[in-house]
Protein backbone atom coordinates (compact mmCIF):
# COMPACT_ATOMS: atom_id res chain seq x y z
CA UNK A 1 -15.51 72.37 -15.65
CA UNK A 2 -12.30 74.24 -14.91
CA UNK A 3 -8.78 74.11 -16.74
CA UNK A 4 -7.73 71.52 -14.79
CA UNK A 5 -10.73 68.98 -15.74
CA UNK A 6 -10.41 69.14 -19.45
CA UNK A 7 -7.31 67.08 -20.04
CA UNK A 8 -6.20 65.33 -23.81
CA UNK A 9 -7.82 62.23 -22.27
CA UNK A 10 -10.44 60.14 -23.98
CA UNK A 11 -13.80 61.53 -23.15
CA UNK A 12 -16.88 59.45 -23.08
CA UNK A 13 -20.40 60.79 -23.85
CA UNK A 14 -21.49 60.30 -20.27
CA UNK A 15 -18.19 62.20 -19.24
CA UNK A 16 -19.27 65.02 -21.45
CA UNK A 17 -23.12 65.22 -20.15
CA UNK A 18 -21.72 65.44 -16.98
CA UNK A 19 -19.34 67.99 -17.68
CA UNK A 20 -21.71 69.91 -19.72
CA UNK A 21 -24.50 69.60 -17.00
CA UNK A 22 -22.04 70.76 -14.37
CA UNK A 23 -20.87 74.24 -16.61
CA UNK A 24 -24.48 75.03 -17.09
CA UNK A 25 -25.35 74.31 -13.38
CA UNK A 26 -22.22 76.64 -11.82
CA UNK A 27 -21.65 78.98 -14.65
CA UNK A 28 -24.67 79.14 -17.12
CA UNK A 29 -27.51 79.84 -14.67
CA UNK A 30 -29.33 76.56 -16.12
CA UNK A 31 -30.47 75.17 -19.09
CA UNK A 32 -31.90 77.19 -21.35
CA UNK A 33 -36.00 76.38 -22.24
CA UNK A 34 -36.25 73.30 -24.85
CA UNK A 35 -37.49 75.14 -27.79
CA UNK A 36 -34.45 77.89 -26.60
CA UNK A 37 -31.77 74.93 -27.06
CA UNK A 38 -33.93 74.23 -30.29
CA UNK A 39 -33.32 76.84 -31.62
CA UNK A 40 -29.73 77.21 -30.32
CA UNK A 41 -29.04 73.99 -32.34
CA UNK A 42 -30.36 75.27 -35.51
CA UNK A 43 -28.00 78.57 -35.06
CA UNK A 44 -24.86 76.36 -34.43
CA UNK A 45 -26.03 73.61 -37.39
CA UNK A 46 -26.24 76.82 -39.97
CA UNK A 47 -22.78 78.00 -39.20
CA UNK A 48 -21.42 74.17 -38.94
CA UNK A 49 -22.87 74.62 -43.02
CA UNK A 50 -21.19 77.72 -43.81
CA UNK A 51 -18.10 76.35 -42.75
CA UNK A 52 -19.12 72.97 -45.21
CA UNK A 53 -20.45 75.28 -47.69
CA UNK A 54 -17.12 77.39 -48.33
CA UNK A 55 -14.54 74.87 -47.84
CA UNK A 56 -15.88 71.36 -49.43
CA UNK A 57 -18.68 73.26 -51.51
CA UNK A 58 -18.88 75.48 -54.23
CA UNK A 59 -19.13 78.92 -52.42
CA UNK A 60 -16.04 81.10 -51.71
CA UNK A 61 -15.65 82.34 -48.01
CA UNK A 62 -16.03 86.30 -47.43
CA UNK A 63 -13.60 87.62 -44.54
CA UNK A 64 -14.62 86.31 -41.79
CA UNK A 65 -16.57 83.31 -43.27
CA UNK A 66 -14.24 80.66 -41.97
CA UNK A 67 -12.87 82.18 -38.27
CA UNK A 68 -13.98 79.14 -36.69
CA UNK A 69 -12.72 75.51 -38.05
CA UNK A 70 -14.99 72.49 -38.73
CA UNK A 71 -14.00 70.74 -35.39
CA UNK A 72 -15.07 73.92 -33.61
CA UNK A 73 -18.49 74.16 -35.23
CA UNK A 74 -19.28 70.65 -34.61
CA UNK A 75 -18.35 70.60 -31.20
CA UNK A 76 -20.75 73.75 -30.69
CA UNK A 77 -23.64 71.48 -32.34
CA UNK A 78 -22.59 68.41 -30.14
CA UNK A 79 -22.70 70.85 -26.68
CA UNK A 80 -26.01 71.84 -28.07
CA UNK A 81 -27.03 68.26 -28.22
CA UNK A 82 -25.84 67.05 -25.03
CA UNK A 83 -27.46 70.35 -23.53
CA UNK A 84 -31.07 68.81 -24.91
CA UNK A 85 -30.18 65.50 -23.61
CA UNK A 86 -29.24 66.21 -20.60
CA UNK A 87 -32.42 68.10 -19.59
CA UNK A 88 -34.88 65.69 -21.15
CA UNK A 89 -33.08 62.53 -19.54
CA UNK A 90 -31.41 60.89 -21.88
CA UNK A 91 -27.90 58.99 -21.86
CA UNK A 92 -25.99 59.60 -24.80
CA UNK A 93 -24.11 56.83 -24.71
CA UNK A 94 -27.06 54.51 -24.02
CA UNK A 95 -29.16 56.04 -27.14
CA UNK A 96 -26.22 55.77 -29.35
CA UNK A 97 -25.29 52.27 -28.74
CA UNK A 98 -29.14 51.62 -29.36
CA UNK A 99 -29.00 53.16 -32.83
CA UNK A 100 -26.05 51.84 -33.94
CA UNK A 101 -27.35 48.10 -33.08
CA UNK A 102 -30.82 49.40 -34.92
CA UNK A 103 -28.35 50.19 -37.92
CA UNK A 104 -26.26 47.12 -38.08
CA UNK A 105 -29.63 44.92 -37.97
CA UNK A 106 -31.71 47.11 -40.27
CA UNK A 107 -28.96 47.85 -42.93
CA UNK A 108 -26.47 45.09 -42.99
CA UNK A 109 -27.70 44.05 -46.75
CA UNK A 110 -28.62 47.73 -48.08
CA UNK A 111 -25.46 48.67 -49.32
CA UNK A 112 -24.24 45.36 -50.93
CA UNK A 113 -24.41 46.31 -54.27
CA UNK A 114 -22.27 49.60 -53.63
CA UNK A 115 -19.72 47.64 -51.47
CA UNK A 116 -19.43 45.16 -54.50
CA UNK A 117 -19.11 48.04 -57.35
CA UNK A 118 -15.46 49.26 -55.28
C-alpha cells in the first residue's frame, strides 16, 4: 500500500482487507497475536469515545483531547477490524451482507410504532 494505491476511488471491504493484509505483510512484520489486535481494538474504540464524549456529549475537551477527528478514529477501529478478520478468515463484505439480510428479516416490524410516531 504505497501513495500511488490509495486513490479518492470507491473502496470495497474486500479492497481494504487486501490492502490492509498487504501493509501488514511488507511493512508491519505480520499480524499482531488475536488477543494483541483485541486489545488494540479496545485502545482505538476508547479514543473513538473521547472524541464522542467531548464533541456530541457533555464533557469539555482538554488540549489535546480532540487532535484526531471522528473520521480518523473510526477508521483506526475499522483497520483494527479488518486486521482481526483478515487473520481469522473472514470476508468482510460476505459477513456484512449476511447481517444486514439477518436485520431486514428479523427487524422489519420492530420499529413500526416509532416510524409511525414521526
Amino acid at each position: 500500500m504505497n501513495d500511488d494505491e490509495v486513490k479518492d476511488d470507491a473502496l470495497t471491504l474486500r479492497q481494504a482487507q487486501q490492502m490492509v493484509d498487504e501493509w501488514i505483510c511488507r511493512v508491519g512484520g505480520g499480524y499482531f497475536s488475536h488477543l494483541t489486535n483485541m486489545a488494540v481494538l479496545t485502545e482505538e474504540v476508547g479514543e473513538l469515545a473521547r472524541v464522542i464524549s467531548r464533541t456530541y456529549g457533555e464533557q469539555v475537551a482538554k488540549p489535546g483531547d480532540l487532535r484526531h477527528t471522528l473520521g480518523e478514529e473510526l477508521a483506526d477501529v475499522l483497520w483494527v477490524v479488518i486486521c482481526l478478520a483478515n487473520q481469522s478468515g473472514v470476508d468482510l463484505e460476505e459477513a456484512l451482507r449476511a447481517s444486514l439480510e439477518k436485520k431486514r428479516r428479523r427487524d422489519a416490524d420492530r420499529f413500526a410504532a416509532r416510524r409511525h410516531q414521526e
